[in-house]
Protein backbone atom coordinates (compact mmCIF):
# COMPACT_ATOMS: atom_id res chain seq x y z
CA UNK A 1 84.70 -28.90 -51.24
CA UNK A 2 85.93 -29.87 -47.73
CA UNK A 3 83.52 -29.53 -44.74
CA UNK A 4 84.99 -27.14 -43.23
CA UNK A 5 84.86 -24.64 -46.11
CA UNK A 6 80.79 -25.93 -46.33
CA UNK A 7 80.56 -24.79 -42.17
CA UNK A 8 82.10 -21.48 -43.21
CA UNK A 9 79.66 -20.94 -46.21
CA UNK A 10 77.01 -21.82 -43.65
CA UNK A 11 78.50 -19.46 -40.43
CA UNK A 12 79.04 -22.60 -38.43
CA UNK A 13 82.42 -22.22 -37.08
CA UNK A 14 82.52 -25.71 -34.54
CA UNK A 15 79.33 -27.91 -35.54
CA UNK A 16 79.91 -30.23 -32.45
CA UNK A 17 78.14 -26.98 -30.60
CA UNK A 18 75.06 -27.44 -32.51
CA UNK A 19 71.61 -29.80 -31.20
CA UNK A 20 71.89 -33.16 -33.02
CA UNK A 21 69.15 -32.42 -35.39
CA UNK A 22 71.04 -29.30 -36.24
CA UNK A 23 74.05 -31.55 -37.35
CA UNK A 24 72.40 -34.02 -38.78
CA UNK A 25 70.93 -31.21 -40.83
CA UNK A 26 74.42 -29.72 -41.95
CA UNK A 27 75.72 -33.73 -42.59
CA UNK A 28 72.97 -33.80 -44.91
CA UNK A 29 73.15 -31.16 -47.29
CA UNK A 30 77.19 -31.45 -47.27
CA UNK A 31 76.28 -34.93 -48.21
CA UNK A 32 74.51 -34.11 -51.36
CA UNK A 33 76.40 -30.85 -52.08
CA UNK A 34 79.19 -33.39 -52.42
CA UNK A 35 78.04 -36.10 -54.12
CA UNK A 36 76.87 -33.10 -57.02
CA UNK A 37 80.02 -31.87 -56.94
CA UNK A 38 81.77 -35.58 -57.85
CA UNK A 39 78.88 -35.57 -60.13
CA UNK A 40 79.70 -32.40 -61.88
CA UNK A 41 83.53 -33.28 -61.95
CA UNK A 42 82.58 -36.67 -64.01
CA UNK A 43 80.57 -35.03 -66.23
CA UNK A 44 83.29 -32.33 -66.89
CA UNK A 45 85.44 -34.92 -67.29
CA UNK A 46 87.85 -34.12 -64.55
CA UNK A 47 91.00 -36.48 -64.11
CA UNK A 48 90.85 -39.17 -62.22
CA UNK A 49 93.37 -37.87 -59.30
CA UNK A 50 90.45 -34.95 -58.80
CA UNK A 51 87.72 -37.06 -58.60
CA UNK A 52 89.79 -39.79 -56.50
CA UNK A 53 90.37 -36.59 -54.16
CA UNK A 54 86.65 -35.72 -53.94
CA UNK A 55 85.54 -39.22 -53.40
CA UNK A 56 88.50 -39.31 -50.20
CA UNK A 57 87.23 -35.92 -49.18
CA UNK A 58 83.60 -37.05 -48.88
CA UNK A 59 84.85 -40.30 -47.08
CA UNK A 60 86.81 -38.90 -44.62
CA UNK A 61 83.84 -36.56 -43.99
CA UNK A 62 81.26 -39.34 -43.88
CA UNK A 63 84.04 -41.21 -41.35
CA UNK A 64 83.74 -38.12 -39.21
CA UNK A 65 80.04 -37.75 -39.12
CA UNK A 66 79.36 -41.41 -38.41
CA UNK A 67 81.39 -40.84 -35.15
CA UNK A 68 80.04 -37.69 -34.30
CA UNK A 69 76.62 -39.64 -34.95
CA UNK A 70 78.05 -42.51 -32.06
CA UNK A 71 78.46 -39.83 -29.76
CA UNK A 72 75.12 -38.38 -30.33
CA UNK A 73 73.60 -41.71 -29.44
CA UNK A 74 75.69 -41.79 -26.79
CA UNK A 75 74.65 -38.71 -25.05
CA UNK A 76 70.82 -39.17 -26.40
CA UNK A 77 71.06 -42.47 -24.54
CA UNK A 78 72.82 -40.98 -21.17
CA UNK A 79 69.82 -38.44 -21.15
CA UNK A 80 67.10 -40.69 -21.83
CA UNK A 81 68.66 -42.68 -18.92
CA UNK A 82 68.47 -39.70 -16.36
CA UNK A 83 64.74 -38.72 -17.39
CA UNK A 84 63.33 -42.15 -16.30
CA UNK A 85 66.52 -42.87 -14.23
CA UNK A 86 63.84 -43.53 -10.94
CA UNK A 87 61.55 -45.84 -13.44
CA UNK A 88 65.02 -47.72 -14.35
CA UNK A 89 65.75 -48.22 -11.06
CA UNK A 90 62.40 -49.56 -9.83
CA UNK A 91 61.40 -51.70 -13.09
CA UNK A 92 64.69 -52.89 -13.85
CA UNK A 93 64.36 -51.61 -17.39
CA UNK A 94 66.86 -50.40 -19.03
CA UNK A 95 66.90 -47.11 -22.36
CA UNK A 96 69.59 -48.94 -23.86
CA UNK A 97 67.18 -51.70 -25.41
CA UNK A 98 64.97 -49.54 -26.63
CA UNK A 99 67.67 -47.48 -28.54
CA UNK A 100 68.82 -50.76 -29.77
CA UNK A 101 65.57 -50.83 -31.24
CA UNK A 102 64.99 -47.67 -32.38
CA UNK A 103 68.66 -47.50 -33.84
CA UNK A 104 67.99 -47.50 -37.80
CA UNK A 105 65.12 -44.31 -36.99
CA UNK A 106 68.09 -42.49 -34.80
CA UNK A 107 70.88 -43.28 -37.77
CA UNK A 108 68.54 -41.53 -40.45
CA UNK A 109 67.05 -38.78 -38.12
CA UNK A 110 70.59 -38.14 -36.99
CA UNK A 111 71.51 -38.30 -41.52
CA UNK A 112 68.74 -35.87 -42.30
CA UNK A 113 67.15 -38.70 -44.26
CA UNK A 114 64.30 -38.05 -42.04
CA UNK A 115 62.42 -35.85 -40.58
CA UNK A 116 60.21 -37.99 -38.10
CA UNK A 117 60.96 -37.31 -33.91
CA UNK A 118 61.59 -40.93 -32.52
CA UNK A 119 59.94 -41.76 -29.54
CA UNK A 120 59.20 -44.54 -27.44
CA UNK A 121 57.79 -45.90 -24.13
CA UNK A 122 59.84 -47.55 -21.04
CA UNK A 123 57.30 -50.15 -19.73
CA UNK A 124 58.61 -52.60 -17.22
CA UNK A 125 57.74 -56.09 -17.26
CA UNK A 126 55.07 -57.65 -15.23
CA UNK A 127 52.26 -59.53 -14.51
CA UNK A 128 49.08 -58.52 -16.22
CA UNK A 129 45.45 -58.73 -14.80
CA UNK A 130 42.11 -57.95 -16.50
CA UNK A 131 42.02 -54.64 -13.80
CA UNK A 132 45.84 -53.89 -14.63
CA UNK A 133 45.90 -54.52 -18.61
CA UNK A 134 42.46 -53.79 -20.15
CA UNK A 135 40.47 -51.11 -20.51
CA UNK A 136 36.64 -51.24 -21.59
CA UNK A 137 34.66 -54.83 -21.97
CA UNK A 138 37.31 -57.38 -22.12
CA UNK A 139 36.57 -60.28 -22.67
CA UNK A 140 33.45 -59.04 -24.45
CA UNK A 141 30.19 -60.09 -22.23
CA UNK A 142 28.26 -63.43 -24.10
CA UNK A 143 24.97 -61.51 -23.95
CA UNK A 144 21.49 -63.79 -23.94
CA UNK A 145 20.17 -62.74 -27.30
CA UNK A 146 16.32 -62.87 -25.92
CA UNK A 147 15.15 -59.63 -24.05
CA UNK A 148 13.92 -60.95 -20.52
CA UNK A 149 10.23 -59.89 -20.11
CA UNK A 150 7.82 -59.24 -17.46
CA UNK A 151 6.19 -62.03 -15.85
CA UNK A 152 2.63 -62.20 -16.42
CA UNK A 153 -0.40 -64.27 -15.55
CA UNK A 154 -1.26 -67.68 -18.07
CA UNK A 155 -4.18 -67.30 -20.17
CA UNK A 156 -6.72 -69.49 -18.64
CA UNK A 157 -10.52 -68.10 -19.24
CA UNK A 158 -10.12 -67.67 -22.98
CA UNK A 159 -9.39 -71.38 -23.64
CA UNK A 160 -12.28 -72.37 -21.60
CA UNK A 161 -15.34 -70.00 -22.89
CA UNK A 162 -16.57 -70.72 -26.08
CA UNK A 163 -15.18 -68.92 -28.83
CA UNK A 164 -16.46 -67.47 -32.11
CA UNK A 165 -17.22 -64.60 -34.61
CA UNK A 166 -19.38 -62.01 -35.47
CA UNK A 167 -20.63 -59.74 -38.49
CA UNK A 168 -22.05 -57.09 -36.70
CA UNK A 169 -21.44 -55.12 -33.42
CA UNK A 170 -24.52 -55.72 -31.95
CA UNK A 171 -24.91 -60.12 -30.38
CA UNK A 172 -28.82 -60.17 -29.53
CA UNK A 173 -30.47 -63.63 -28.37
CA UNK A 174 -33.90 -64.76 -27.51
CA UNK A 175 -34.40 -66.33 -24.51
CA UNK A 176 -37.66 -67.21 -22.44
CA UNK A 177 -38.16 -65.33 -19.51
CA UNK A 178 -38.46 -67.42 -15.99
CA UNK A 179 -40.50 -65.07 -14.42
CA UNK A 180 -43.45 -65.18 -17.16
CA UNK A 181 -44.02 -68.59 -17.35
CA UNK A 182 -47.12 -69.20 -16.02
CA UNK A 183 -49.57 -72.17 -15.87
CA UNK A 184 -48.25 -75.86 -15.42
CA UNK A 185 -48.48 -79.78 -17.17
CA UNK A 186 -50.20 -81.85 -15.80
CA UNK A 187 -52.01 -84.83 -15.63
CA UNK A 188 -55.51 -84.53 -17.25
CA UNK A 189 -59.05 -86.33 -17.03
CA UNK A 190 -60.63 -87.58 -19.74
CA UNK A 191 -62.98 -84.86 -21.20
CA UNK A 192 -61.58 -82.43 -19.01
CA UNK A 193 -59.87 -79.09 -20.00
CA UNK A 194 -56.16 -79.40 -20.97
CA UNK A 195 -54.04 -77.41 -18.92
CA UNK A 196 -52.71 -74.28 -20.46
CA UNK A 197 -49.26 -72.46 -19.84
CA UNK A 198 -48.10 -68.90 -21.45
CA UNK A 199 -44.11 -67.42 -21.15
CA UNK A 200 -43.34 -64.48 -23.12
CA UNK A 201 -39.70 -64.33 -24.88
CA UNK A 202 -37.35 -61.44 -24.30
CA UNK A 203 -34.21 -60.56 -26.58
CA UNK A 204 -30.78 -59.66 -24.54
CA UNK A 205 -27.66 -58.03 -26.09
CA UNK A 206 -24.52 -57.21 -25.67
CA UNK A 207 -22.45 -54.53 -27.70
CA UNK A 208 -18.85 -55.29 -29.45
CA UNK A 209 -16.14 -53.29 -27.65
CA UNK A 210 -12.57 -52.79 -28.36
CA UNK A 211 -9.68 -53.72 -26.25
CA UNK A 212 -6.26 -51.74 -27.24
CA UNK A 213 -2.77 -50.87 -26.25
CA UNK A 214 -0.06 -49.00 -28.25
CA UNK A 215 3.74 -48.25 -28.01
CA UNK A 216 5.66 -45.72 -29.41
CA UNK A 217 9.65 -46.28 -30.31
CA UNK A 218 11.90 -44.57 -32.50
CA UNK A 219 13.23 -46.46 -35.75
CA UNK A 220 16.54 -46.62 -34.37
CA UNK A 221 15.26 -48.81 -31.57
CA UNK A 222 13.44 -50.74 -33.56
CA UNK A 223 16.43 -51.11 -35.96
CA UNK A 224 19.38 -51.46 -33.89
CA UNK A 225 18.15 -53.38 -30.41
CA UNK A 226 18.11 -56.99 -31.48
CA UNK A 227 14.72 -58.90 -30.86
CA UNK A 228 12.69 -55.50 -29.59
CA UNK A 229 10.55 -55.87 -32.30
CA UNK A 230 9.62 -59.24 -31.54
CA UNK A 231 9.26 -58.28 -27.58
CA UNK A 232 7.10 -55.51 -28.53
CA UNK A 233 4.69 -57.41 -31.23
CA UNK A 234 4.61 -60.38 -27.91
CA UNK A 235 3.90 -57.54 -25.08
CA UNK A 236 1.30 -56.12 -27.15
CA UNK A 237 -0.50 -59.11 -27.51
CA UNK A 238 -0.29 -60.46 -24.02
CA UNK A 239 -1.33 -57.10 -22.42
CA UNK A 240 -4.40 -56.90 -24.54
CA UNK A 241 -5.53 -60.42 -24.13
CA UNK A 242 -4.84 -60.53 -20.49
CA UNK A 243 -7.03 -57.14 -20.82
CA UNK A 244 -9.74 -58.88 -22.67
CA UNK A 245 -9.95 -61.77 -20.50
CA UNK A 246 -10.35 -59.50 -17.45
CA UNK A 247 -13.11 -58.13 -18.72
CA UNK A 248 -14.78 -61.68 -19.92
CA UNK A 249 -14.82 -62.38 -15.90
CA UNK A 250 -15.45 -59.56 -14.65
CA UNK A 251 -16.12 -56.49 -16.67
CA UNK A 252 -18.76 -54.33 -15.43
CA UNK A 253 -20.36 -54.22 -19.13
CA UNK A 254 -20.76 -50.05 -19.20
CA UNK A 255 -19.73 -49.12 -22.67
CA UNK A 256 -17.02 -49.49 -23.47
CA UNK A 257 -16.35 -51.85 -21.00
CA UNK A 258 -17.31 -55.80 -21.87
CA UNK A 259 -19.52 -57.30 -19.70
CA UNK A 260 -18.32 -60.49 -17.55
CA UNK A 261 -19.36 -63.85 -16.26
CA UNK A 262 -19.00 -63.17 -12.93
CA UNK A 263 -20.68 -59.75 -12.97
CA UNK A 264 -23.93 -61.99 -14.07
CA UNK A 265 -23.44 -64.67 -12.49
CA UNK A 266 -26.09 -65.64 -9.56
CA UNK A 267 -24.09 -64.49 -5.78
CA UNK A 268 -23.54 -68.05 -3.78
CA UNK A 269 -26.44 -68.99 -1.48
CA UNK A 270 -26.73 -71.41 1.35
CA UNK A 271 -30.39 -72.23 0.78
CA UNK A 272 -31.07 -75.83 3.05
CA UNK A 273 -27.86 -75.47 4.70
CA UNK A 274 -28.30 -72.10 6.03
CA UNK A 275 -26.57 -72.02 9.47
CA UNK A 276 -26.33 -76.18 9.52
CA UNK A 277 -22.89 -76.52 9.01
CA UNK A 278 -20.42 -77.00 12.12
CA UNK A 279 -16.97 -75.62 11.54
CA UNK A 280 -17.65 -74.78 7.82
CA UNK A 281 -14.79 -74.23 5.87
CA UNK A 282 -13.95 -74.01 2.06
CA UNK A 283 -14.62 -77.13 1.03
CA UNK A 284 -18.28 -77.00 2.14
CA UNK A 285 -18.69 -73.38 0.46
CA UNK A 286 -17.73 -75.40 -2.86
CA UNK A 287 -19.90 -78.22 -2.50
CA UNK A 288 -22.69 -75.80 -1.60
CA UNK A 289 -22.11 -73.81 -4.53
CA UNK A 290 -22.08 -76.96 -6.53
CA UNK A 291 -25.21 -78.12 -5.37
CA UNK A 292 -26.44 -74.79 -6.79
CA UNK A 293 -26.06 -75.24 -9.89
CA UNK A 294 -27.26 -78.29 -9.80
CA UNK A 295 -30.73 -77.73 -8.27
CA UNK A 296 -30.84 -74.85 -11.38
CA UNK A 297 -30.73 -78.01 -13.55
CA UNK A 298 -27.43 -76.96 -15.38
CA UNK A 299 -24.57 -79.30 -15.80
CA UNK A 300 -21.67 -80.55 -14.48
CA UNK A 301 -19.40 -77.21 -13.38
CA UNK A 302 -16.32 -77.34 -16.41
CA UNK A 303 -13.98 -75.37 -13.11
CA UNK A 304 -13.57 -73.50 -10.26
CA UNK A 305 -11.67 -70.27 -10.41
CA UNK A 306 -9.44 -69.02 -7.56
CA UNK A 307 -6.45 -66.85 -6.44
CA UNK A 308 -3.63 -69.28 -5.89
CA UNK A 309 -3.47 -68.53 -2.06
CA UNK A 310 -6.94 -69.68 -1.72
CA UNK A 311 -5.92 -72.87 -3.80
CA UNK A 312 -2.84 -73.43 -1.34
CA UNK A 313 -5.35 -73.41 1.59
CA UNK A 314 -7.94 -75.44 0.01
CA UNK A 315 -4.92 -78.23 -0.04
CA UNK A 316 -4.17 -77.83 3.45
CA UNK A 317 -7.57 -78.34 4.75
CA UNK A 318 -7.83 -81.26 7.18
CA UNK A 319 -10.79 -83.14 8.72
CA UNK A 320 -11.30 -81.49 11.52
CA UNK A 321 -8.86 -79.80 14.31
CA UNK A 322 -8.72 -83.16 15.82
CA UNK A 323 -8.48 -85.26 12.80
CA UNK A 324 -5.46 -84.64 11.08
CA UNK A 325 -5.99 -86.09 7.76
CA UNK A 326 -6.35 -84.07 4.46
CA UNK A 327 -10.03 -83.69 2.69
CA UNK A 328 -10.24 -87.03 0.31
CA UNK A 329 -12.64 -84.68 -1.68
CA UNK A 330 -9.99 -83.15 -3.20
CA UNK A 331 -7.45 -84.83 -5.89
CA UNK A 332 -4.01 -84.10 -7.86
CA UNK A 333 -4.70 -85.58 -11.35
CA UNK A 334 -1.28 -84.47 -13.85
CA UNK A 335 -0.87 -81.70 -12.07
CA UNK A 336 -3.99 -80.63 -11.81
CA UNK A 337 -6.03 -79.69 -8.74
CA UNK A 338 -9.49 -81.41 -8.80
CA UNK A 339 -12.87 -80.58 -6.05
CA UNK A 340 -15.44 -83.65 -6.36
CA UNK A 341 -14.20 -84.12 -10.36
CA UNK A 342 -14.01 -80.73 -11.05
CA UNK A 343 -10.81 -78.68 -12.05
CA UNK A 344 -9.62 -76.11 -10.07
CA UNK A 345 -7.96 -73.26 -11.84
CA UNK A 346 -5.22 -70.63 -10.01
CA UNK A 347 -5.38 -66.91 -11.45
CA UNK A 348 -4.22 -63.95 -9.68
CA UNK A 349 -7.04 -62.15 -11.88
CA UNK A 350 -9.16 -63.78 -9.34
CA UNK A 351 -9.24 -61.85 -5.81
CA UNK A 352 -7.99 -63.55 -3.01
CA UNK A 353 -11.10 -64.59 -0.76
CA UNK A 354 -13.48 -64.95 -3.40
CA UNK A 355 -14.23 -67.85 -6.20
CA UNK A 356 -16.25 -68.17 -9.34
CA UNK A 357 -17.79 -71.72 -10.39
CA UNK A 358 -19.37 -72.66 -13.39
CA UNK A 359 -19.98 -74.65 -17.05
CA UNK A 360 -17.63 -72.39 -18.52
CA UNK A 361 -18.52 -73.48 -22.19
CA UNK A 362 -22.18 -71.38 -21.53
CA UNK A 363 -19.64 -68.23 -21.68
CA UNK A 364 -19.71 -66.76 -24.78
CA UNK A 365 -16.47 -64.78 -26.45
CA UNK A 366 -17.35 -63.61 -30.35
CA UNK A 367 -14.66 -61.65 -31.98
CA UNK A 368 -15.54 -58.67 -34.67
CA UNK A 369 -11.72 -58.42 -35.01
CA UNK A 370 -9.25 -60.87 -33.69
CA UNK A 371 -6.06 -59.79 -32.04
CA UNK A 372 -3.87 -57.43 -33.93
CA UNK A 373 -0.31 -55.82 -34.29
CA UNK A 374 -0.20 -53.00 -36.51
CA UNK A 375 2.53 -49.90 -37.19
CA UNK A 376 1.84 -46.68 -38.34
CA UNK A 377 2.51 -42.81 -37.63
CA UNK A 378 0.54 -40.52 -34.67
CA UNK A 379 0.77 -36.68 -34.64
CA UNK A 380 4.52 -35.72 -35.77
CA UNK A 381 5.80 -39.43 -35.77
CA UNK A 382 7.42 -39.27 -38.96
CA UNK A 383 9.27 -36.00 -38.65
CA UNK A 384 10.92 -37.58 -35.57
CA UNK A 385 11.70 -41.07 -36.61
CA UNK A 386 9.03 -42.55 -34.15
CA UNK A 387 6.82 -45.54 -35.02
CA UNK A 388 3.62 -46.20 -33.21
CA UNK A 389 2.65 -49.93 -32.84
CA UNK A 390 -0.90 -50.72 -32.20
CA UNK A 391 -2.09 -54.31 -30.42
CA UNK A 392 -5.98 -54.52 -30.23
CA UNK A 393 -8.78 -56.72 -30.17
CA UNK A 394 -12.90 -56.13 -30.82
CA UNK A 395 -15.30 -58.55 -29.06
CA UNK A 396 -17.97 -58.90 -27.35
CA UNK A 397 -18.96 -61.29 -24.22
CA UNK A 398 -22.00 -62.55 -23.05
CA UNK A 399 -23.44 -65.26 -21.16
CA UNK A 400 -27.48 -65.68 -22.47
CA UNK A 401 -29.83 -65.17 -19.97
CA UNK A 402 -30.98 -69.20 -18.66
CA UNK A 403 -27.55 -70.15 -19.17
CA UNK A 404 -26.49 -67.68 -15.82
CA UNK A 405 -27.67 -69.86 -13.29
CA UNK A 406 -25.38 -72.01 -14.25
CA UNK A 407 -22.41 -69.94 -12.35
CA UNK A 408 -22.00 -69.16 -9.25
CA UNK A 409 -20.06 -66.24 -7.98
CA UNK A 410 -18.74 -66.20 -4.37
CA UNK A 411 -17.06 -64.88 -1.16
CA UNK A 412 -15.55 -67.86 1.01
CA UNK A 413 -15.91 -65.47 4.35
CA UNK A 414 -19.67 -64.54 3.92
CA UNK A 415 -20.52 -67.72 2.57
CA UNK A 416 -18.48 -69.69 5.47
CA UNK A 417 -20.58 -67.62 7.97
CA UNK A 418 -24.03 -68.22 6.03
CA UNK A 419 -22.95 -71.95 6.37
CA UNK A 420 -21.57 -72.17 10.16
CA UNK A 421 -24.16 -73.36 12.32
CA UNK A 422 -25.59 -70.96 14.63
């Protein structure tokens, strides 16, 4: 069959009219209409001049339609060119290379043996940036794998008090009371009456209370943030022993609050030096307060608690406003701030201004239930993927009723003034 009896059969009268697709189309099926044909013929058994004619007929065809195919390209190319004649101009890109490129997808679209649009992007050549290039995180950020957390205060008091447990939630103790004792020793004549003395003996108590703090976080928190599990089990337990140990100095012991040291601890008192000391200043109010506990008979003071201003202050005291020198009373020993052999410790638990001194080991902490981390469900927790982690602690502190004198609990204005001589 020659092509131009196949256009006829098809109502194509001049395919060079038709869209390239549209030719590439007609190429296509003449293509395999002929190579049945030749087929057909050898099968039939034809003579060799017939099929030799078919074969020439298809050649001269397949001649035509590779030219046709050139021109094609030719004007594909020209009108490529004019759409992004402005970026060819600017870039100094040319369409031509990426035909090139492209040319194998082009031959078979332009065949029919396929059916896939070509396409491709002019990009020009240049420098590239991060802002030009990249879009989202590149390079990805090198992340700290540990969750930065609050600053908080050290744990001090705790480590100082002394610490143990407890089987019920009641601590009683027996203690003589002061004010019963009555009578006196002394020395005796021979025959004579002995001398008598009485007390009577009292019982003190303090109740166990609990100190607690939850959070609640869904499980895909918990599952997919790396480490908040472990910054939630560590904030939990910091909060509720910096909790506790609030209330071991100063808790105002009204169920179900614990009851401090310095809420029974004796208030700071001048006594013999009542309105003897010129230009009082810290220093004295500690050695005062020192003396205090010593004239209660108690021993040496184990430290002096204060807010970390009042520390700085304490280091800048001099001699006097003539004498410029610094207090020899107090020393730096590894790092640590000493009055007359005695440490001083900085908290911000303690308010600036005031001070608390004392044998800390006569401070009593006894634990019902040490400190805690537990998970479980609240309310509709489940249902909505939530987890509620619980940090708590049951105590109970107490300082027995002789061993309060030896603290003493202060305010470095008032007791300045009670000092400064008149």
């Amino acid at each position: 069959m020659k092509f131009s009896e196949f256009l006829t059969s098809k109502g194509v009268s001049d395919v060079s009219l038709l869209e390239a697709d549209k030719q590439a189309e007609l190429y296509n099926e003449y293509n395999e209409a002929s190579k049945k044909e030749i087929e057909k013929a050898i099968e039939l058994k034809a003579s060799k001049e017939d099929i030799a004619a078919l074969k020439s007929e298809l050649s001269d065809t397949m001649t035509k339609q590779f030219v046709a195919l050139q021109k094609v390209l030719k004007d594909q190319g020209i009108l490529m060119k004019r759409l992004t004649s402005e970026e060819v101009s600017e870039k100094k890109v040319t369409v031509r290379e990426k035909v090139l490129e492209n040319k194998d997808a082009i031959i078979k679209l332009a065949k029919g043996e396929s059916r896939d649009n070509v396409s491709f992007t002019v990009k020009a050549v240049g420098d590239m940036s991060l802002s030009g290039n990249t879009t989202g995180q590149i390079p990805q950020a090198d992340r700290n794998p540990v969750i930065g957390d609050v600053n908080e205060r050290a744990v001090t008091l705790l480590d100082l008090v002394s610490s143990g447990s407890i089987g019920s939630n009641i601590k009683e103790w027996v203690y003589v009371d002061s004010n019963t004792e009555e009578g006196a020793a002394a020395s005796t004549a021979e025959g004579a009456i002995k001398n008598q003395i009485d007390f009577e003996l009292k019982v003190g108590s303090n109740k166990v209370e609990k100190v607690t703090a939850y959070i609640v976080a869904t499980d895909e928190m918990l599952e997919d943030v790396e480490g908040v599990v472990s910054l939630v089990n560590n904030k939990l337990t910091t909060k509720v022993r910096l909790a506790l140990e609030k209330y071991v100095y100063d808790g105002d012991g009204t169920s179900p609050n614990l009851e401090g040291i310095s809420t029974v601890a004796p208030t700071f008192a001048a006594g013999a030096f009542a309105g003897l000391v010129d230009n009082a200043n810290n220093v004295d109010v500690l050695a005062v307060a020192q003396n205090q506990i010593e004239l209660a008979d108690c021993a040496m003071p184990t430290a002096i608690f204060m807010n970390p201003s009042d520390v700085t202050s304490l280091l800048l005291e001099k001699v006097s406003s003539t004498d410029k020198r610094y207090i020899e009373r107090l020393q730096m020993i590894a790092g640590t701030l000493s009055f007359d052999g005695v440490p001083v410790v900085k908290s911000t638990m303690v308010p600036a201004g005031e001070f608390l001194m004392g044998d800390f080991t006569k401070a009593n902490v006894d634990y019902k239930k040490g400190f805690t981390v537990e998970i479980g469900y609240n309310a509709d927790n489940f249902v909505k993927n939530f987890k509620t982690i619980r940090g708590e602690v049951r105590a109970v502190c107490y300082v027995e009723n002789n061993d309060r004198s030896c603290f003493v609990k202060g305010n470095f204005a008032t007791a300045k003034a009670a000092l400064e001589t008149a």
